[in-house]
PDB file of N, CA and C in Angstrom:
ATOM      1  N   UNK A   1       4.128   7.633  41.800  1.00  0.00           N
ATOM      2  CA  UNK A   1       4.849   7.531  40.542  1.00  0.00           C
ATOM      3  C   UNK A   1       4.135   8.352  39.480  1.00  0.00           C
ATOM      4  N   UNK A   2       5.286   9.166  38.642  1.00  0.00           N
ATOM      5  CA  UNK A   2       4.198   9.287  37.726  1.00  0.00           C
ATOM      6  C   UNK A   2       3.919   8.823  36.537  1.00  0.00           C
ATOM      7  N   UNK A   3       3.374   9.609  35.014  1.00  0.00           N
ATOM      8  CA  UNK A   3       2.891   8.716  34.102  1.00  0.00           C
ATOM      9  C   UNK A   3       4.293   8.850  33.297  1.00  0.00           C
ATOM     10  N   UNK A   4       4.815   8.049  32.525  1.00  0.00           N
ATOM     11  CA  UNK A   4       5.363   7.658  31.163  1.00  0.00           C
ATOM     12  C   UNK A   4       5.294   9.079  30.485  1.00  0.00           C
ATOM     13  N   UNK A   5       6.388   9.996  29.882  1.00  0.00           N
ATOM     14  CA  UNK A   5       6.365  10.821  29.035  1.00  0.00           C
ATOM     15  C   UNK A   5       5.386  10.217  27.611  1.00  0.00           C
ATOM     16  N   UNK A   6       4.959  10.855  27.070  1.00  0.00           N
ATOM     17  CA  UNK A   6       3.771  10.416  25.574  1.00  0.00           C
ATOM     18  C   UNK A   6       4.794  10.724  24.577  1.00  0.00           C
ATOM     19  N   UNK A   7       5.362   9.643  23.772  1.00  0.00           N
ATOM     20  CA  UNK A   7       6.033   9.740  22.574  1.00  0.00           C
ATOM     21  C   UNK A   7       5.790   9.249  21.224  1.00  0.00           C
ATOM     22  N   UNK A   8       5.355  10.122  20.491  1.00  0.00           N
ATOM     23  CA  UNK A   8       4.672  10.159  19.010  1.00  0.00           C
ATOM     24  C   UNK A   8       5.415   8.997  18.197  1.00  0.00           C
ATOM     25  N   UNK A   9       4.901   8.670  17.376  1.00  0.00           N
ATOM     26  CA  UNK A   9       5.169   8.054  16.402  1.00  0.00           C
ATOM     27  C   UNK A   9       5.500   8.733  15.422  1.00  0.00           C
ATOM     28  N   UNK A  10       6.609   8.436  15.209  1.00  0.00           N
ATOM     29  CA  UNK A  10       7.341   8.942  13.722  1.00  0.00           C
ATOM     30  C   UNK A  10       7.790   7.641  12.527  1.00  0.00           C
ATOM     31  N   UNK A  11       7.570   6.803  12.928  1.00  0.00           N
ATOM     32  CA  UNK A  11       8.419   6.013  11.697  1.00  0.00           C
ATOM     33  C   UNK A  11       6.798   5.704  10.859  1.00  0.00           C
ATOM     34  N   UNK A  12       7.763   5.965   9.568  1.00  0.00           N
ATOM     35  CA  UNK A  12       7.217   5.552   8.801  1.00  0.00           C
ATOM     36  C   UNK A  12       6.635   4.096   8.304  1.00  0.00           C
ATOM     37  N   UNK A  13       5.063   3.464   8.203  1.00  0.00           N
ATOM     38  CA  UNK A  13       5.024   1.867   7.650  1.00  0.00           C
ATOM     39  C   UNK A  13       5.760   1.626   7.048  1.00  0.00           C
ATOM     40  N   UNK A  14       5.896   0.272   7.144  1.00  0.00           N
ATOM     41  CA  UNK A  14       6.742  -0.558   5.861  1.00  0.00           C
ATOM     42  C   UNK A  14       5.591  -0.707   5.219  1.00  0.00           C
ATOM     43  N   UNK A  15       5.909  -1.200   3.937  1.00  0.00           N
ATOM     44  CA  UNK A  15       4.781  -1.395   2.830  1.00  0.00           C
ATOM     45  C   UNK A  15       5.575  -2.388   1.629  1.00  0.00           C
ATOM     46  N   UNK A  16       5.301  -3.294   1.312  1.00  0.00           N
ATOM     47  CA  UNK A  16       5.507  -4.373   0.654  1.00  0.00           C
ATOM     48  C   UNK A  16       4.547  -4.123  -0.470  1.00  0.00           C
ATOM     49  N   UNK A  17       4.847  -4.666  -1.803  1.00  0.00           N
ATOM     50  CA  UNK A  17       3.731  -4.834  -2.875  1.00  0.00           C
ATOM     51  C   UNK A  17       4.585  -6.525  -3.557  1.00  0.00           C
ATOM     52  N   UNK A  18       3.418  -7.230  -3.684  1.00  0.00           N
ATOM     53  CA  UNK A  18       3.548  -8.333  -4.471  1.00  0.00           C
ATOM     54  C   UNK A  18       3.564  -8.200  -5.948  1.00  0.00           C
ATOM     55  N   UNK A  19       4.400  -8.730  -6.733  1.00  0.00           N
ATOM     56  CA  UNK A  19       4.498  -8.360  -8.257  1.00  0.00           C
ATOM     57  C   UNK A  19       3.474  -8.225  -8.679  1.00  0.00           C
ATOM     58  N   UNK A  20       3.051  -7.833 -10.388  1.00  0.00           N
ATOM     59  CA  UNK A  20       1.799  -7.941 -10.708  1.00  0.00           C
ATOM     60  C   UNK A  20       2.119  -7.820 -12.383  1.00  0.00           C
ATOM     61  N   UNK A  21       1.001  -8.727 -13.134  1.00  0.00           N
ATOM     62  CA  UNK A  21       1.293  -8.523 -14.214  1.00  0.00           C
ATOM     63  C   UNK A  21      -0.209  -7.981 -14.993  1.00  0.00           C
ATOM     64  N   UNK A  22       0.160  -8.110 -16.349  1.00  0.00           N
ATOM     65  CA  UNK A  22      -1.132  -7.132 -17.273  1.00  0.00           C
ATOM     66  C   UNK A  22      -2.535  -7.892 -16.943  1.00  0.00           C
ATOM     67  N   UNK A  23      -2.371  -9.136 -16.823  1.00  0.00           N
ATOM     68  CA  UNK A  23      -3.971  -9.717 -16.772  1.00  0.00           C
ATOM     69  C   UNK A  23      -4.673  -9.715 -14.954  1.00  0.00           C
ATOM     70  N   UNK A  24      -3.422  -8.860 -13.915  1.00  0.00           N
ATOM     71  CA  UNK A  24      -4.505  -9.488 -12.309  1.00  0.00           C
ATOM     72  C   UNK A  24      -5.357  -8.089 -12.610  1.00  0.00           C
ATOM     73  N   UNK A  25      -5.760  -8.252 -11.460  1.00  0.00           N
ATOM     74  CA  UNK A  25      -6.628  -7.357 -11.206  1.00  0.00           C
ATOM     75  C   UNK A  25      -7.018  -6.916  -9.193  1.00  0.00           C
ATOM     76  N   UNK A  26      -5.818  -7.475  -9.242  1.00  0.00           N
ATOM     77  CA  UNK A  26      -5.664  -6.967  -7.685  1.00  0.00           C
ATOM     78  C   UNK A  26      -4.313  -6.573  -7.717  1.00  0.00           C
ATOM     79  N   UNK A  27      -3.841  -5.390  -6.917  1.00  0.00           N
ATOM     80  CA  UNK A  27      -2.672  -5.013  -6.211  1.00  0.00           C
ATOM     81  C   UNK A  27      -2.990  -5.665  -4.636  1.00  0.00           C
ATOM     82  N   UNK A  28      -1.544  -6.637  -4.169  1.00  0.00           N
ATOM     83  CA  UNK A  28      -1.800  -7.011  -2.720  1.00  0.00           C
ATOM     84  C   UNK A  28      -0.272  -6.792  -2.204  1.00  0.00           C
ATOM     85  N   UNK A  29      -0.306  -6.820  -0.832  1.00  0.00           N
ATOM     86  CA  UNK A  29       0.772  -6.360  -0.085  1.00  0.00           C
ATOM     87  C   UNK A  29       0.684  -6.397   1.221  1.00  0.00           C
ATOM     88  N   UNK A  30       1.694  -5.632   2.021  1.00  0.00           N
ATOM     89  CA  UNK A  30       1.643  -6.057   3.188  1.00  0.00           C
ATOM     90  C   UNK A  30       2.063  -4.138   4.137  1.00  0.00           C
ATOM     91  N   UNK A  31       1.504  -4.234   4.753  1.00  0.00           N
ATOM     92  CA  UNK A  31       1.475  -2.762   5.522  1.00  0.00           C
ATOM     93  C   UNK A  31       1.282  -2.601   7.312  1.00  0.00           C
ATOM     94  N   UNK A  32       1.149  -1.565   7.856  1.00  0.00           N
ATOM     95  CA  UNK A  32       1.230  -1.459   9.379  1.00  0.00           C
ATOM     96  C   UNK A  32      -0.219  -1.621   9.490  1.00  0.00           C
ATOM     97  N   UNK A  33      -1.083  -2.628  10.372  1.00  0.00           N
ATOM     98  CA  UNK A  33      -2.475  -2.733  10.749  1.00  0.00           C
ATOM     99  C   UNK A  33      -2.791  -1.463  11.013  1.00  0.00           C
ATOM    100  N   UNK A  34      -4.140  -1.345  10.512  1.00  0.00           N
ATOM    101  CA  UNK A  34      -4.485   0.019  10.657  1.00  0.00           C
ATOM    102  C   UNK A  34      -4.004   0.968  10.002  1.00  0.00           C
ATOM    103  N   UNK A  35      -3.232   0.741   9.025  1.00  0.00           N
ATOM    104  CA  UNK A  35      -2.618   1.675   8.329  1.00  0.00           C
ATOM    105  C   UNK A  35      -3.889   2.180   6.548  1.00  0.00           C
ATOM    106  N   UNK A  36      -3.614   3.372   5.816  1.00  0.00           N
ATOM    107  CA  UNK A  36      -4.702   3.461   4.742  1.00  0.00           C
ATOM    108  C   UNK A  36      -3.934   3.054   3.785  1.00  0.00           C
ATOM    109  N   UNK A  37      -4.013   1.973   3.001  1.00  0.00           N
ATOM    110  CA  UNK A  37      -3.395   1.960   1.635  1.00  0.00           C
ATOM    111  C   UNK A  37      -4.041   2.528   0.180  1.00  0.00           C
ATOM    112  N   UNK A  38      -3.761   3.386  -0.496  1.00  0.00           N
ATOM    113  CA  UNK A  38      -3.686   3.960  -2.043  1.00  0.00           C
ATOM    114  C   UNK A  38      -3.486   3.693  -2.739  1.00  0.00           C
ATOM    115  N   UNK A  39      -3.639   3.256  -3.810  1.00  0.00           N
ATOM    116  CA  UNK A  39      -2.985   2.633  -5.268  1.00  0.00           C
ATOM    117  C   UNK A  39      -3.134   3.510  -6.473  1.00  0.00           C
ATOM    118  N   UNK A  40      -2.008   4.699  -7.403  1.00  0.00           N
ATOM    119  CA  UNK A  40      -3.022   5.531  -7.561  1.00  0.00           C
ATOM    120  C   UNK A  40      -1.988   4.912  -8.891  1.00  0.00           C
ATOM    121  N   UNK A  41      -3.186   4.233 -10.304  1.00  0.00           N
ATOM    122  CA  UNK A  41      -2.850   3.769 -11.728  1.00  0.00           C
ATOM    123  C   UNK A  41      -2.336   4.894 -12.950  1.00  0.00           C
ATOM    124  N   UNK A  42      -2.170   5.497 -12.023  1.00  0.00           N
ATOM    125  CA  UNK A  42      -2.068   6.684 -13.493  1.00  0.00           C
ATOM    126  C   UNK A  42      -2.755   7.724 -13.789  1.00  0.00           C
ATOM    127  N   UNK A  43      -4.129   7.496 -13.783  1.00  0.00           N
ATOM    128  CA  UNK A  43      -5.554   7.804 -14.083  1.00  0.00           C
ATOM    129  C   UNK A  43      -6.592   7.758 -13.015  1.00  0.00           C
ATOM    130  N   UNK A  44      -6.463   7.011 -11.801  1.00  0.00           N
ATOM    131  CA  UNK A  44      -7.584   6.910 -10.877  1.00  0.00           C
ATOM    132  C   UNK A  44      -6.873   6.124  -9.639  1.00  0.00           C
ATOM    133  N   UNK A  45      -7.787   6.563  -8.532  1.00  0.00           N
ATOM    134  CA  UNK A  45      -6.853   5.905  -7.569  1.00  0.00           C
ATOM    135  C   UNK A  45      -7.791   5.013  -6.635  1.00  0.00           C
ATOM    136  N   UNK A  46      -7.698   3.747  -5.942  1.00  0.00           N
ATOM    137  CA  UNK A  46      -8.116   2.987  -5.100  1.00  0.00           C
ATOM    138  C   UNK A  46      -7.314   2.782  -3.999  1.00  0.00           C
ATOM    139  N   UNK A  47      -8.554   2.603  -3.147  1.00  0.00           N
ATOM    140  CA  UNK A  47      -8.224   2.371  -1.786  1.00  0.00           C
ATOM    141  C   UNK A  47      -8.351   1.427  -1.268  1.00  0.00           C
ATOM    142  N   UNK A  48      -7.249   0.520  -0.723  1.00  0.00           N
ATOM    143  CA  UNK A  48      -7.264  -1.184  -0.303  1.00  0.00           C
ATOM    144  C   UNK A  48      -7.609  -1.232   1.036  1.00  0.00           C
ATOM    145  N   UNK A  49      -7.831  -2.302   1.643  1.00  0.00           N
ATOM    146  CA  UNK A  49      -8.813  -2.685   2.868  1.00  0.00           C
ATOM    147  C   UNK A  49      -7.334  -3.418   3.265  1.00  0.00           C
ATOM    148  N   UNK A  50      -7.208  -2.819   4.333  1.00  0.00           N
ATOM    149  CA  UNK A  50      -5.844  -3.505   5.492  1.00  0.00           C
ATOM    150  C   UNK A  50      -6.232  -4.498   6.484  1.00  0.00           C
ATOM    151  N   UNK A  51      -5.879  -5.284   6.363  1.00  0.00           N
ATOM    152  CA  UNK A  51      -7.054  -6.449   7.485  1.00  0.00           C
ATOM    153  C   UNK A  51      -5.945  -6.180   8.850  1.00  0.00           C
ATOM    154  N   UNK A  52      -5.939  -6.858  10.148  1.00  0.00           N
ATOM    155  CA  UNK A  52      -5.585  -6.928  11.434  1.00  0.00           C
ATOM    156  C   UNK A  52      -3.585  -7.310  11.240  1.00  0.00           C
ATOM    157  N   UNK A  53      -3.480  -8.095  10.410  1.00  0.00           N
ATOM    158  CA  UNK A  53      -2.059  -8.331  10.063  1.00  0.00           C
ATOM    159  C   UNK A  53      -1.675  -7.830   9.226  1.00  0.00           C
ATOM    160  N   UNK A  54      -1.939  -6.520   8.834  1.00  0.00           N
ATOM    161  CA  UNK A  54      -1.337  -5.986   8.080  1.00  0.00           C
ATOM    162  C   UNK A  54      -1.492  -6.183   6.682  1.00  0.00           C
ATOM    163  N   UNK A  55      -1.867  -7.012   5.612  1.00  0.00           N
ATOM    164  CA  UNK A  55      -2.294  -7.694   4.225  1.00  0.00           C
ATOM    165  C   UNK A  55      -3.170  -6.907   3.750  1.00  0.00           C
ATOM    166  N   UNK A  56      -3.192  -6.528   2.473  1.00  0.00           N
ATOM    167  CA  UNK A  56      -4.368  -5.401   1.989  1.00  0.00           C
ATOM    168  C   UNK A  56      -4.097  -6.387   0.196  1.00  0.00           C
ATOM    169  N   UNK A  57      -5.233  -5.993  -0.003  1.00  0.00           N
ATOM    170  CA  UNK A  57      -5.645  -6.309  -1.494  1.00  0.00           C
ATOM    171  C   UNK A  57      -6.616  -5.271  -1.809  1.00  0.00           C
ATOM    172  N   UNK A  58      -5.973  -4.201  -3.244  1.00  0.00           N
ATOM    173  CA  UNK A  58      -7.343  -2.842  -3.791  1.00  0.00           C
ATOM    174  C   UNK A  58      -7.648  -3.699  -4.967  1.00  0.00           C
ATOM    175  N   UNK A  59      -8.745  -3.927  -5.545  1.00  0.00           N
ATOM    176  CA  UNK A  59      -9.147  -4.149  -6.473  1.00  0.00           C
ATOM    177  C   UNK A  59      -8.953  -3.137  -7.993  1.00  0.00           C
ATOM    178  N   UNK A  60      -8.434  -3.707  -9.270  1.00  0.00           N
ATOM    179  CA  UNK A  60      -8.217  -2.730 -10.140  1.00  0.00           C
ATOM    180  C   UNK A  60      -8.267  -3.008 -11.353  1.00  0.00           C
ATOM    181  N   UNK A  61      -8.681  -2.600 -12.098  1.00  0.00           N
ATOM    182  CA  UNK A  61      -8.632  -3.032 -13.973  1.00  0.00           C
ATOM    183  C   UNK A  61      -7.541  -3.343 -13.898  1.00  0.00           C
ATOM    184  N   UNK A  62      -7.690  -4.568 -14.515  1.00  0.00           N
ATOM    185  CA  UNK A  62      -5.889  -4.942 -16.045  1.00  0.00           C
ATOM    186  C   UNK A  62      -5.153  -3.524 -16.430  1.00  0.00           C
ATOM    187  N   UNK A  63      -3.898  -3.560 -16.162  1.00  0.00           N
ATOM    188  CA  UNK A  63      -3.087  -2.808 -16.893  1.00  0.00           C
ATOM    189  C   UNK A  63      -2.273  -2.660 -18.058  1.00  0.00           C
ATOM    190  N   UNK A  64      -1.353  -1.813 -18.255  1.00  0.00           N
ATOM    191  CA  UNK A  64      -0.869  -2.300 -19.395  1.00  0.00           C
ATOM    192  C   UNK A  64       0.430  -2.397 -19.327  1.00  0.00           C
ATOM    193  N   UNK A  65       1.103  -3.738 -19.619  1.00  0.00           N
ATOM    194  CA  UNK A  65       2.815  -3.836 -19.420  1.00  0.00           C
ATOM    195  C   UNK A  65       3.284  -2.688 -19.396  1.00  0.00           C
ATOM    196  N   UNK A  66       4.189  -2.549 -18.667  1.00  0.00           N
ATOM    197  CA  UNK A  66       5.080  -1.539 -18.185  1.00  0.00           C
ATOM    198  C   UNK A  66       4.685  -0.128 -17.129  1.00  0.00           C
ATOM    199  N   UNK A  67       3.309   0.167 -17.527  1.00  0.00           N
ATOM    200  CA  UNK A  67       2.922   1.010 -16.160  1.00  0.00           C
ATOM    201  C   UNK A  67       3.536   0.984 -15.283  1.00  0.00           C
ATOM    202  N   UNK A  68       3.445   2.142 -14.572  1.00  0.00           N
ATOM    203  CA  UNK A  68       3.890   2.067 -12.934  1.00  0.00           C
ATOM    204  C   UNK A  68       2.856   2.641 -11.975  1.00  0.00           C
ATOM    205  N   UNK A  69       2.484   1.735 -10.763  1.00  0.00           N
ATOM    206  CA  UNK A  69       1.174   1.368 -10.238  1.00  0.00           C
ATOM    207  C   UNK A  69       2.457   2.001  -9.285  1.00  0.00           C
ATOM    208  N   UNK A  70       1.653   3.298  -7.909  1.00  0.00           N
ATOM    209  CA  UNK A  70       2.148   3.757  -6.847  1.00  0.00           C
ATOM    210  C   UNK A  70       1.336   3.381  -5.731  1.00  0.00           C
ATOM    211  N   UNK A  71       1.570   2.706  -4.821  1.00  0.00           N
ATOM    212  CA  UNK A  71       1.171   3.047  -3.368  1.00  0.00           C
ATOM    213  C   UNK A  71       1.785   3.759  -2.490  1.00  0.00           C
ATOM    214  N   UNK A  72       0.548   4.176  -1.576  1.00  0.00           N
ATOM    215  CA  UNK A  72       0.816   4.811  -0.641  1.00  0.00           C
ATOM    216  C   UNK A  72       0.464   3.921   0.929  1.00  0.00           C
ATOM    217  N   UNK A  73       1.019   3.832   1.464  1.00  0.00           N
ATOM    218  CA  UNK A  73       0.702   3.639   3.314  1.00  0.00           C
ATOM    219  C   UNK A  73       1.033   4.885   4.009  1.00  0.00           C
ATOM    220  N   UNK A  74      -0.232   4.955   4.588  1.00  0.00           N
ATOM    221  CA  UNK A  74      -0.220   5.996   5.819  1.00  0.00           C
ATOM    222  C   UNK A  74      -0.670   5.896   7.182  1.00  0.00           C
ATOM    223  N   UNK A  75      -0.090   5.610   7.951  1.00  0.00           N
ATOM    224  CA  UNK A  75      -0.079   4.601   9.676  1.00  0.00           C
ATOM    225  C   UNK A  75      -1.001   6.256  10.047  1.00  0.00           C
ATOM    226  N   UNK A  76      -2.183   5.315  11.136  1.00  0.00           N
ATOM    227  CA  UNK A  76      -3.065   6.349  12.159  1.00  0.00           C
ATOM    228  C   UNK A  76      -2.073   7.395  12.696  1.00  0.00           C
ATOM    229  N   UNK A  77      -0.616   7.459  12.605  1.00  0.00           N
ATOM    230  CA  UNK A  77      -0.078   9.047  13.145  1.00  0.00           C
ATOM    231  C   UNK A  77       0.382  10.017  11.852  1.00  0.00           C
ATOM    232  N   UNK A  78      -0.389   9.572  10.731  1.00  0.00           N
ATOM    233  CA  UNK A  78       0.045  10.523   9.599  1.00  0.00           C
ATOM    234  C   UNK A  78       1.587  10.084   8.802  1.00  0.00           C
ATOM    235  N   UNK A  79       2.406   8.849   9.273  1.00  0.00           N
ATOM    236  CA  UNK A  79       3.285   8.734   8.695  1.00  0.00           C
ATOM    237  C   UNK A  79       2.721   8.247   7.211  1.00  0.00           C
ATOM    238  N   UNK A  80       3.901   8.297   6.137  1.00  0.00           N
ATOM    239  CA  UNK A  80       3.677   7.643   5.243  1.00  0.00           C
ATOM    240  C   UNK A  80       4.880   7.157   4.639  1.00  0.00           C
ATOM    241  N   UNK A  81       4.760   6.061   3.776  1.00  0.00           N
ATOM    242  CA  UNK A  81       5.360   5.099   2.463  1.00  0.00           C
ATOM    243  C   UNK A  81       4.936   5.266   1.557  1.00  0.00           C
ATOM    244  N   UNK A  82       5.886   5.238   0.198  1.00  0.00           N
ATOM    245  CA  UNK A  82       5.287   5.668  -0.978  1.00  0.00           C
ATOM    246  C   UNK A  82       6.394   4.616  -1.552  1.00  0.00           C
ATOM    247  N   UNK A  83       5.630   3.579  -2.341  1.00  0.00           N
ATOM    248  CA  UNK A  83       6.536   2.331  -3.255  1.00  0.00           C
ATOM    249  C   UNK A  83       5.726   2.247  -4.830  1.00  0.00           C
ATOM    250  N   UNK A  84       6.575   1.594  -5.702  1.00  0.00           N
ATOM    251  CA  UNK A  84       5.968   1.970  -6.738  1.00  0.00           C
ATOM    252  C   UNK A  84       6.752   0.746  -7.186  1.00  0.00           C
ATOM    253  N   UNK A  85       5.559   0.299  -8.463  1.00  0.00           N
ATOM    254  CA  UNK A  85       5.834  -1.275  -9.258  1.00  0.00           C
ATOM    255  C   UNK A  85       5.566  -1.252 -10.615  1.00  0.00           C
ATOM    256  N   UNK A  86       5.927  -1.961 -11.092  1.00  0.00           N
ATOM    257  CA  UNK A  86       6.323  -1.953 -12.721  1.00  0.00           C
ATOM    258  C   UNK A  86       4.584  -3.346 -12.842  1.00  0.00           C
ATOM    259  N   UNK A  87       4.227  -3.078 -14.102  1.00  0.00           N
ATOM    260  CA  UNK A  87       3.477  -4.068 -14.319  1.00  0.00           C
ATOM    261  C   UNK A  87       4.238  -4.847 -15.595  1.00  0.00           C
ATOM    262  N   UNK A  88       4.389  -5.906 -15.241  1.00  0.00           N
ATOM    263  CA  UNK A  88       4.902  -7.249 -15.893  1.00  0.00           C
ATOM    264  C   UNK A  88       3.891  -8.014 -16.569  1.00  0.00           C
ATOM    265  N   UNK A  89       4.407  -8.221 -17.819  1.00  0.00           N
ATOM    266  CA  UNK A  89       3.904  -9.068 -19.125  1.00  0.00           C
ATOM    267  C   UNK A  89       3.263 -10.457 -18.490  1.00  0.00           C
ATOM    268  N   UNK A  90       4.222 -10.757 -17.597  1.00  0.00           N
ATOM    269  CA  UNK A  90       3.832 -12.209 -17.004  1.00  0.00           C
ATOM    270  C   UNK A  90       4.303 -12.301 -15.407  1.00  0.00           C
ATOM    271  N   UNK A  91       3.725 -13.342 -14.598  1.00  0.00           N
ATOM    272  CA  UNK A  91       4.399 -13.239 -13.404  1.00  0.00           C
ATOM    273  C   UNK A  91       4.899 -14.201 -13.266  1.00  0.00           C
TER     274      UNK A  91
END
């Protein structure tokens, strides 16, 4: 017999972000294990720690109502997600 044709990965992670308002100081969410998450504020960008199920939390200064905070997910075959969130007065 022989082996299984090798077929790449193309789809893109899903990527989830949990609301967030002016006083957290974490962006958290949900992404493909193993995947790199980005958070880039406007001004500077962090990189969140993806645990085995997928859940990432980047650590980040307070913002300021209404910003828009972008992530990125990018799965070990180079795919990527790009979602983006409003920062809220309150949650």
């Amino acid at each position: 017999m022989g082996t299984a044709p090798f077929v790449p990965d193309t789809m893109a992670p899903e990527l989830t972000l949990k609301s967030i308002s002016k006083n957290d100081r974490q962006v958290k969410g949900r992404t493909e294990a193993g995947a790199a998450v980005y958070i880039f504020t406007g001004t500077k960008t962090y990189k969140a720690q993806v645990n085995k199920r997928g859940k990432f939390a980047a650590e980040i200064p307070p913002q300021k109502t209404g910003r828009i905070i972008i992530a990125t997910a990018i799965d070990e075959s180079g795919n990527k997600t790009v979602k983006s969130i409003k920062v809220s007065e309150y949650k």
